[in-house]
Protein backbone atom coordinates (compact mmCIF):
# COMPACT_ATOMS: atom_id res chain seq x y z
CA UNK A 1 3.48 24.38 24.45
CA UNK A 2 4.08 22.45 21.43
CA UNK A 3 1.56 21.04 19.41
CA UNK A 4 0.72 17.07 20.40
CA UNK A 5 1.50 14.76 17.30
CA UNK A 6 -1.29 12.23 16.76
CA UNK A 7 -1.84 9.18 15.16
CA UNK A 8 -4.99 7.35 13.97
CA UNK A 9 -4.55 3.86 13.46
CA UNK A 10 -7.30 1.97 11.45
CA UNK A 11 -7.93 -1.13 9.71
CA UNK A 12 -10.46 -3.79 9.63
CA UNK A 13 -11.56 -6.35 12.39
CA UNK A 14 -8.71 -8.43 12.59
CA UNK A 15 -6.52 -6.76 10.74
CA UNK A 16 -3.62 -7.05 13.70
CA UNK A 17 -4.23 -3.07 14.89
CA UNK A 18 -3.84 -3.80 18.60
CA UNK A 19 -0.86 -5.99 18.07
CA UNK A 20 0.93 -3.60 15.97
CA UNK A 21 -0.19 -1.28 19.09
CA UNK A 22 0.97 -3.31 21.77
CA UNK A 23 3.92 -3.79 20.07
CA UNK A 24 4.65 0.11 19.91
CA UNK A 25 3.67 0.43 23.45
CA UNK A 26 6.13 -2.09 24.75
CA UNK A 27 8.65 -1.19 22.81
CA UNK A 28 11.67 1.04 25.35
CA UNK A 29 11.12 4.00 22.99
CA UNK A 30 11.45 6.65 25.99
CA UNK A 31 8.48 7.99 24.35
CA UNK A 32 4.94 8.44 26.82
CA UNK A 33 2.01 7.74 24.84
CA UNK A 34 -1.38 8.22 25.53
CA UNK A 35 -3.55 5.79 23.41
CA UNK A 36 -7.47 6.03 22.90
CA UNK A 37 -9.53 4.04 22.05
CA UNK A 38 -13.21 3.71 20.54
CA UNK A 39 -15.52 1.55 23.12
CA UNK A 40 -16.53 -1.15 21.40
CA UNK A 41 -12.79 -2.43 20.07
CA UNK A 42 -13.22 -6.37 19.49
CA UNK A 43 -10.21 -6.08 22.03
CA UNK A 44 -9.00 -4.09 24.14
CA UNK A 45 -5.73 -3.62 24.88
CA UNK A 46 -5.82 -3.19 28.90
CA UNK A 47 -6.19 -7.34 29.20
CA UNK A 48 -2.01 -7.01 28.74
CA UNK A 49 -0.13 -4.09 29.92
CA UNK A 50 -2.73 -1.95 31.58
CA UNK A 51 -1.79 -2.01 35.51
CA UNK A 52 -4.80 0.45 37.79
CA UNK A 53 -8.16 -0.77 37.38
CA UNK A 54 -10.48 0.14 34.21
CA UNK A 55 -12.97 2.45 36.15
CA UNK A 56 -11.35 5.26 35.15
CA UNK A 57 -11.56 6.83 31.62
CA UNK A 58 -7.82 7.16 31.73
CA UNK A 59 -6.02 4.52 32.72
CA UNK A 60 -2.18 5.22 34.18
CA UNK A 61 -0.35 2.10 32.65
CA UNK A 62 2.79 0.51 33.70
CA UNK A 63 5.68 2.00 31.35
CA UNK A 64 4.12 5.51 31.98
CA UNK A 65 2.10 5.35 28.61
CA UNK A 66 -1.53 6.32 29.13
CA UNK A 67 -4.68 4.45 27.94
CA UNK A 68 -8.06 5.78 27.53
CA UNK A 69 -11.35 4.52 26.14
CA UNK A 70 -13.97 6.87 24.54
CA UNK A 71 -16.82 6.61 26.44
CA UNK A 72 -18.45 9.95 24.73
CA UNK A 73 -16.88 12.08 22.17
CA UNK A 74 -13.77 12.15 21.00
CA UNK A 75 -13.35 15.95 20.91
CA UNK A 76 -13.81 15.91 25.06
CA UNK A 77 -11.40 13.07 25.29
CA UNK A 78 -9.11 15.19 23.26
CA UNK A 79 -9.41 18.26 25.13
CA UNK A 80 -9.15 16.53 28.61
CA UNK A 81 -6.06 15.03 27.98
CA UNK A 82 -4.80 18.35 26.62
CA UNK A 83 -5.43 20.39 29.48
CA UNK A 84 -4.58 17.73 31.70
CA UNK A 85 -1.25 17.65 30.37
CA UNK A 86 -0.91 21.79 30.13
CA UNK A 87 -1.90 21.11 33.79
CA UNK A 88 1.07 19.02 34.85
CA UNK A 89 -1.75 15.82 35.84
CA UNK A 90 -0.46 13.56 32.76
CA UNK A 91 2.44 13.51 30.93
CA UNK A 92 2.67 11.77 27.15
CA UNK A 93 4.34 13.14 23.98
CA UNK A 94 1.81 11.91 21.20
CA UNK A 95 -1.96 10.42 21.28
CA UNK A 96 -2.96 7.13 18.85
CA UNK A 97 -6.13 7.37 18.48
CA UNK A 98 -7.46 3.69 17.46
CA UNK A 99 -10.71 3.30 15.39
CA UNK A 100 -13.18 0.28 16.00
CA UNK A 101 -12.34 -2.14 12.67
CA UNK A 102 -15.75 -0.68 11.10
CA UNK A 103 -15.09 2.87 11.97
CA UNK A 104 -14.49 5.87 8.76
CA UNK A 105 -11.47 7.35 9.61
CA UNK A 106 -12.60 10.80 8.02
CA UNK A 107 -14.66 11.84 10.97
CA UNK A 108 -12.09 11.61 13.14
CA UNK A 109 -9.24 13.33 11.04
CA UNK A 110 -11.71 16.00 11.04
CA UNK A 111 -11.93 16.63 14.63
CA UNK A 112 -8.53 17.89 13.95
CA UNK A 113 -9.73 20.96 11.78
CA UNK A 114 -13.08 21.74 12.67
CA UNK A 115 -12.36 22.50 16.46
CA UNK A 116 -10.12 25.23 17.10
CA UNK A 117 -9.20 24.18 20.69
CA UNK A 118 -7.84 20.55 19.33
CA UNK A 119 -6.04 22.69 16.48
CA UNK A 120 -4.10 24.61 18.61
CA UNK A 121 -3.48 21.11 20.92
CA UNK A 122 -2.62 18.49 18.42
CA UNK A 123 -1.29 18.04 14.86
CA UNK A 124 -2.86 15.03 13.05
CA UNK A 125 0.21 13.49 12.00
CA UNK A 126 -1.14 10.54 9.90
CA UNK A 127 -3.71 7.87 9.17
CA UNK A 128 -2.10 4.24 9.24
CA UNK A 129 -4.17 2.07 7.82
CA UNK A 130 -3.67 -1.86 8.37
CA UNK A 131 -5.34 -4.51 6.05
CA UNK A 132 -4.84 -8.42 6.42
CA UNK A 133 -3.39 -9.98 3.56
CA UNK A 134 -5.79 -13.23 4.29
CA UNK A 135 -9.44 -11.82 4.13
CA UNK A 136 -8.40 -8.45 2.88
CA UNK A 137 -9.68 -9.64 -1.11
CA UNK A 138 -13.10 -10.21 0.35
CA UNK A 139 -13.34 -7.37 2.66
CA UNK A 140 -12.65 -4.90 0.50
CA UNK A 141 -15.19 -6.59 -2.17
CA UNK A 142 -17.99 -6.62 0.26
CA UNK A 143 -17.61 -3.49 2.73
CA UNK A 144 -17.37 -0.25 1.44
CA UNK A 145 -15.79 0.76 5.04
CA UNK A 146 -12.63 -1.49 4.35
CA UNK A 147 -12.51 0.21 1.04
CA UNK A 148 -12.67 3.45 2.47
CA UNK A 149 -10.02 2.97 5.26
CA UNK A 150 -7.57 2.36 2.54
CA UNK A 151 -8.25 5.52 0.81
CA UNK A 152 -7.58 7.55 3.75
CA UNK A 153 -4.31 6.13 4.32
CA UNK A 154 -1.18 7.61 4.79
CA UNK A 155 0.56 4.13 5.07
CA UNK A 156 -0.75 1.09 4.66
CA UNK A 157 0.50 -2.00 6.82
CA UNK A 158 -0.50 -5.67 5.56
CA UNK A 159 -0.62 -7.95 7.93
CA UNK A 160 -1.30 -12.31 7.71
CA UNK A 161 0.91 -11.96 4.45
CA UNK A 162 2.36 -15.32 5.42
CA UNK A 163 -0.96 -16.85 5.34
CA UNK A 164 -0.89 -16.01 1.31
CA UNK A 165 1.03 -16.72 -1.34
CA UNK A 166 3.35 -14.22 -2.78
CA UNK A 167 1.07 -13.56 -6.21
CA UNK A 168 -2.08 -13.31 -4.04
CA UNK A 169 -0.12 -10.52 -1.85
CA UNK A 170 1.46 -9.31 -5.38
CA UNK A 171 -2.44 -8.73 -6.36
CA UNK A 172 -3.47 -7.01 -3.05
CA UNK A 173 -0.60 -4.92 -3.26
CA UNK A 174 -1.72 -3.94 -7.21
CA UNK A 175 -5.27 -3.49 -6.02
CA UNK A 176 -4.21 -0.79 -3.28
CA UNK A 177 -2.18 1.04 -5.00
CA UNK A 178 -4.66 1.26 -7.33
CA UNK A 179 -7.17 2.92 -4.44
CA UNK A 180 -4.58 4.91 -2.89
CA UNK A 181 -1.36 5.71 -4.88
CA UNK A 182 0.28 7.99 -2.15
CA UNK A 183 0.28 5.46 0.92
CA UNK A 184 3.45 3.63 0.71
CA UNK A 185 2.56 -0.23 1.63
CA UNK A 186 4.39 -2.77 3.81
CA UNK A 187 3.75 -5.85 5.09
CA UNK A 188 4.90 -6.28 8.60
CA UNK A 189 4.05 -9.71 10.77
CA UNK A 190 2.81 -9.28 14.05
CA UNK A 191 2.86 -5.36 14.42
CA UNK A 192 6.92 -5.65 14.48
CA UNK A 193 7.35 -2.28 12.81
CA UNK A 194 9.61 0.35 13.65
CA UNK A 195 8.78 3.36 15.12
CA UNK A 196 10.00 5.60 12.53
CA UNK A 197 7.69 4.17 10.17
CA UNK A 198 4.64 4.45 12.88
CA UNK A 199 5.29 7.65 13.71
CA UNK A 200 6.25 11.43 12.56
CA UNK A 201 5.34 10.66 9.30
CA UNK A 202 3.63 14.22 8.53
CA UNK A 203 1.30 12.69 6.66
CA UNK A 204 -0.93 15.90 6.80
CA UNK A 205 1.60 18.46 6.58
CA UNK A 206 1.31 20.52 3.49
CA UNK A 207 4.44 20.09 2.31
CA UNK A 208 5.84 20.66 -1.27
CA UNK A 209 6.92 16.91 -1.52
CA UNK A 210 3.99 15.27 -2.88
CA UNK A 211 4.34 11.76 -2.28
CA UNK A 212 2.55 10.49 -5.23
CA UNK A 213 3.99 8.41 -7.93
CA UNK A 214 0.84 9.07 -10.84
CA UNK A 215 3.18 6.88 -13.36
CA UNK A 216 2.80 3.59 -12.27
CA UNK A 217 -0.75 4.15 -13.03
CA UNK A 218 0.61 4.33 -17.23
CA UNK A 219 2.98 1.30 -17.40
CA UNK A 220 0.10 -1.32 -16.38
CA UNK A 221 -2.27 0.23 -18.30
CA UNK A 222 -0.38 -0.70 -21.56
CA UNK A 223 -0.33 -3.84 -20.66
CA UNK A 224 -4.01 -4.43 -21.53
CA UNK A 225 -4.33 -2.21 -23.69
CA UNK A 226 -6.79 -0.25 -22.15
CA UNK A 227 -7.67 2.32 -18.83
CA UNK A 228 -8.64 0.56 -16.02
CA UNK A 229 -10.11 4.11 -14.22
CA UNK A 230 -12.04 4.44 -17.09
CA UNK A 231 -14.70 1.91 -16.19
CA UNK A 232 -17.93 3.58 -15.69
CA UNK A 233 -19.63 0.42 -14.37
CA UNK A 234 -18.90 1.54 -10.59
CA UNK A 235 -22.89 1.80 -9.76
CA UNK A 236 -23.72 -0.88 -11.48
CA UNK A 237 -21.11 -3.30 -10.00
CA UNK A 238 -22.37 -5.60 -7.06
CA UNK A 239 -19.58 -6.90 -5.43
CA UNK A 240 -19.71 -10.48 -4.07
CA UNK A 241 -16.35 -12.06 -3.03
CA UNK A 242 -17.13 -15.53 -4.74
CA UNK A 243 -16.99 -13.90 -8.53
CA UNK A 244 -13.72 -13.27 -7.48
CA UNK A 245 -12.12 -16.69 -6.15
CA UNK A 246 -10.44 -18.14 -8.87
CA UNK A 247 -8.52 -14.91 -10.27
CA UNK A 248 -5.13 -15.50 -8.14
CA UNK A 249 -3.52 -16.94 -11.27
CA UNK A 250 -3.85 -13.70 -13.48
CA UNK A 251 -1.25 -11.39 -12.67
CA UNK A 252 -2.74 -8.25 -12.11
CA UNK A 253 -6.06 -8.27 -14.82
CA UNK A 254 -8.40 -6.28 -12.65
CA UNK A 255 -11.58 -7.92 -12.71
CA UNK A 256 -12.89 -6.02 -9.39
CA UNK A 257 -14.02 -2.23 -10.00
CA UNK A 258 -13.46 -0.95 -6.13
CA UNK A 259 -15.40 2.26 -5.97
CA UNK A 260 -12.62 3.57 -4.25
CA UNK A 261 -10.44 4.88 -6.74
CA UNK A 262 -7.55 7.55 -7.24
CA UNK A 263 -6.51 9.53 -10.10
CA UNK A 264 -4.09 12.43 -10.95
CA UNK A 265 -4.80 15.76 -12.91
CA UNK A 266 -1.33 16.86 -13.98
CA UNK A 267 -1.17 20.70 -16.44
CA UNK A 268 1.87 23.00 -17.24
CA UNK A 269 -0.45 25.48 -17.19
CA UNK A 270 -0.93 27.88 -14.43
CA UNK A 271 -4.36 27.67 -12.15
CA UNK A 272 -6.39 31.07 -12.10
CA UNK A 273 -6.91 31.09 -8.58
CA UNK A 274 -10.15 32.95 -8.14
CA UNK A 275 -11.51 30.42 -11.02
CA UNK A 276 -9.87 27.19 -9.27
CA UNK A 277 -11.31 28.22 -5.94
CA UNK A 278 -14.77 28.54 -7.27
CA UNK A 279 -14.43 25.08 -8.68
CA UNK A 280 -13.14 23.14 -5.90
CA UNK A 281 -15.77 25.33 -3.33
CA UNK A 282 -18.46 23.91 -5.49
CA UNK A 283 -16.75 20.18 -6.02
CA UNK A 284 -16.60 19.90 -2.26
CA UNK A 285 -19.75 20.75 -1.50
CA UNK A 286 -21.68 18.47 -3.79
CA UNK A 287 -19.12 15.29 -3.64
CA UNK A 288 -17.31 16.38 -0.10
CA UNK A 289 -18.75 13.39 1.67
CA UNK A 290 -16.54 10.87 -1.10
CA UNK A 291 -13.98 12.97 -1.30
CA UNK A 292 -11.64 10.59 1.14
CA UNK A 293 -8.14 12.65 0.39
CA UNK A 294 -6.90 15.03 -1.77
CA UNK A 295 -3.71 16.48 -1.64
CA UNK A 296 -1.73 19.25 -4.68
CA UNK A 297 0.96 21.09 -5.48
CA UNK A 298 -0.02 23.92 -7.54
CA UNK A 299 1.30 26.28 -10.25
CA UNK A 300 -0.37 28.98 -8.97
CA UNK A 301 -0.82 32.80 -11.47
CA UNK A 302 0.41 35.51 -9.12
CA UNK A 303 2.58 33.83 -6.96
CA UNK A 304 6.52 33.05 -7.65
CA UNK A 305 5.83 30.13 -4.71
CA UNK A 306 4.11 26.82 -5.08
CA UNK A 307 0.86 26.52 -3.33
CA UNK A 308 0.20 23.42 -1.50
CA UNK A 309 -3.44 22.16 -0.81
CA UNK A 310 -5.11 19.29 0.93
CA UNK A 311 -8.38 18.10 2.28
CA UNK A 312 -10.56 15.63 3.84
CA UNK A 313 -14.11 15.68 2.79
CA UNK A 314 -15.47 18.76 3.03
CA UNK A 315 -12.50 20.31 4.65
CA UNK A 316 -9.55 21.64 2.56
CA UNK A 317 -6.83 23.66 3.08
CA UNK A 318 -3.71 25.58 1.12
CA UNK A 319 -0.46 27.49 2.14
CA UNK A 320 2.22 28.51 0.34
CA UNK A 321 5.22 26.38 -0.05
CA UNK A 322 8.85 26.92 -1.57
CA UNK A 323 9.56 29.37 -4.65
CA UNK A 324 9.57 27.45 -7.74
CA UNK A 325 13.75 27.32 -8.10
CA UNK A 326 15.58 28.17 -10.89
CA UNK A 327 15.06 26.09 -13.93
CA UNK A 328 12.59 23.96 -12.54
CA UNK A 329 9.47 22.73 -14.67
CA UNK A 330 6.22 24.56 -12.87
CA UNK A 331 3.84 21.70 -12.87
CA UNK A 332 0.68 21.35 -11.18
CA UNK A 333 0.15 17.74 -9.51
CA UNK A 334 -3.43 16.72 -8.06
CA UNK A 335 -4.37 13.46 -6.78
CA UNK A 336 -8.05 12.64 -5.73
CA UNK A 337 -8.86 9.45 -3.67
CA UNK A 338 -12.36 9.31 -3.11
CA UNK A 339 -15.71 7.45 -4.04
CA UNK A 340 -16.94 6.95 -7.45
CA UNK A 341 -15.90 10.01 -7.97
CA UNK A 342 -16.83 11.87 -11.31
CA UNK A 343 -13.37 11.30 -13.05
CA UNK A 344 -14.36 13.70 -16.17
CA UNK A 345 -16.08 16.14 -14.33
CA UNK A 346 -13.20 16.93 -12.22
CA UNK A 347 -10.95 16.66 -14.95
CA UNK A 348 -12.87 18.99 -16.96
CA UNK A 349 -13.36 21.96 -14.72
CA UNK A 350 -10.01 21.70 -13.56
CA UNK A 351 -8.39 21.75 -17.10
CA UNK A 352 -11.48 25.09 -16.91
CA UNK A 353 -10.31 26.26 -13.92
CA UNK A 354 -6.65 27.37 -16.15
CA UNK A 355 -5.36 30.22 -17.01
């Protein structure tokens, strides 16, 4: 059997995650999805299209989608719909799992790795990530969750961006990208989104295009005339949303520091791999629980063939990818999205970690 694509769909209270579901769900896609969802959801989706009655964990709903509701642990949720469907009881082609508006998506990407069972059921295909344009500046000053939701992203939807004017959505937009360079961002009103931007976007596969665009973090830097990721005044940096209220009118001058920040090691040099892996081993374990996502393609001594890594916290991963073609420039990319992480640290024992 195939593996079973799945989505996790997170965002803050509000944000517009169950429209942008129900929108999916109604939509004549031919597509049978089975949709789960943490208990204590500020709503629930079954007031609309569900049809039996809510008793059940899994709920049979009118256009042949399924609906569950985690009641215990995700993992048995996962595995009972899996062998349910290898049984011939339900039939769907892909799970969304959605996360209650507080939730850290990490734990539940990791589900996906750490149990072999759910490994060889389902392929994580992405995090989607929603944030809403109107309370999005002060959510992501005062909760470190909203913050971190945005780092894990593999595509960010804004929602409410009608509710704001265009250089207060120009300034969110700055400020994510900032947090999370790799996550394409669109703003979408009232979850009307296509489906191939919801789905199959193989946002975990290790694959050799690495969707990263590390330049944009240059050109605005010279505007100012100095590094924003160089400001080490992370810990020191309480964040109340009223310091911020009357920046709209200043382009993109970053006065906020998020603690969730990105940044990209780029070298022309090969990686000695016993020396790289004995780096990153150690970086995990100490800073694993801020790493949020990282994600390379390596120039790797030894091997004619890229080598293509990833991880989420504590977990990473690496296979090897294409052979570097002909003529190509062998460059290793890195980007690290993750929690006041030590920016020079990293930097340094990768730049160490060289041939």
């Amino acid at each position: 059997m195939s593996l079973i694509p799945a989505t996790i769909l997170t965002g803050f209270l509000g944000s517009g995650k169950t429209t942008l579901l129900k929108r999916v769900l109604a939509e004549a896609h031919g597509q049978k999805i089975a949709v789960i969802e943490n208990e204590f959801g500020e709503e629930n989706i079954d007031s609309d299209i569900l049809v039996s009655d809510t008793n059940e964990q899994i709920i049979q709903m009118s256009n042949g989608c399924i609906c569950c509701t985690i009641r215990e642990d995700l993992r048995a949720t996962l595995r009972d719909l899996a062998e349910k469907k290898r049984k011939g009881e339900l039939v769907f082609d892909r799970v969304v799992i959605e996360t209650t508006g507080v939730a850290d998506p990490g734990p539940v990407a990791q589900t996906f790795f750490m149990d072999d069972e759910i490994a060889e059921s389902y392929l994580l295909d992405s995090i989607l990530t929603l944030v809403d344009a109107k309370h999005a500046a002060q959510q992501l000053n005062d909760r470190q969750e909203a913050r971190r939701q945005v780092g894990f992203a593999d595509q960010i939807f804004i929602s409410k961006s009608d509710l704001v004017s265009q250089d207060e959505l120009d300034a969110l937009m700055h400020r994510l990208k900032h947090m999370n360079p790799r996550a394409p961002q669109k703003a979408v009103h009232f979850g009307e989104v296509s489906l191939a931007e919801v789905f199959d976007l193989r946002g975990f596969n290790l694959n050799a295009k690495l969707d990263i665009d590390p330049d944009f973090l240059k050109e605005d830097d010279h505007d100012h005339g100095h590094d924003h990721h160089d400001h080490e005044h992370g810990q020191h940096c309480t964040h109340p949303s009223h310091a911020h209220e009357g920046e709209h009118g200043h382009g993109h001058h970053h006065h906020q520091d998020d603690d969730v920040k990105s940044f990209v090691f780029k070298s022309e040099r090969a990686f000695d791999p016993a020396k790289l892996e004995d780096f990153l081993g150690a970086i995990v374990n100490i800073y694993g629980p801020r790493m949020l996502r990282y994600k390379g393609v390596l120039f790797m001594k030894g091997t004619e063939r890229k080598v293509i890594f990833q991880g989420v916290h504590q977990l990473m991963g690496s296979d090897l990818g294409p052979a570097w073609a002909d003529g190509e420039q062998r460059i290793s990319k890195m980007v690290f999205i993750g929690i006041d992480l030590p920016k020079d640290i990293l930097l340094q024992g990768l730049e160490q970690s060289l041939v």
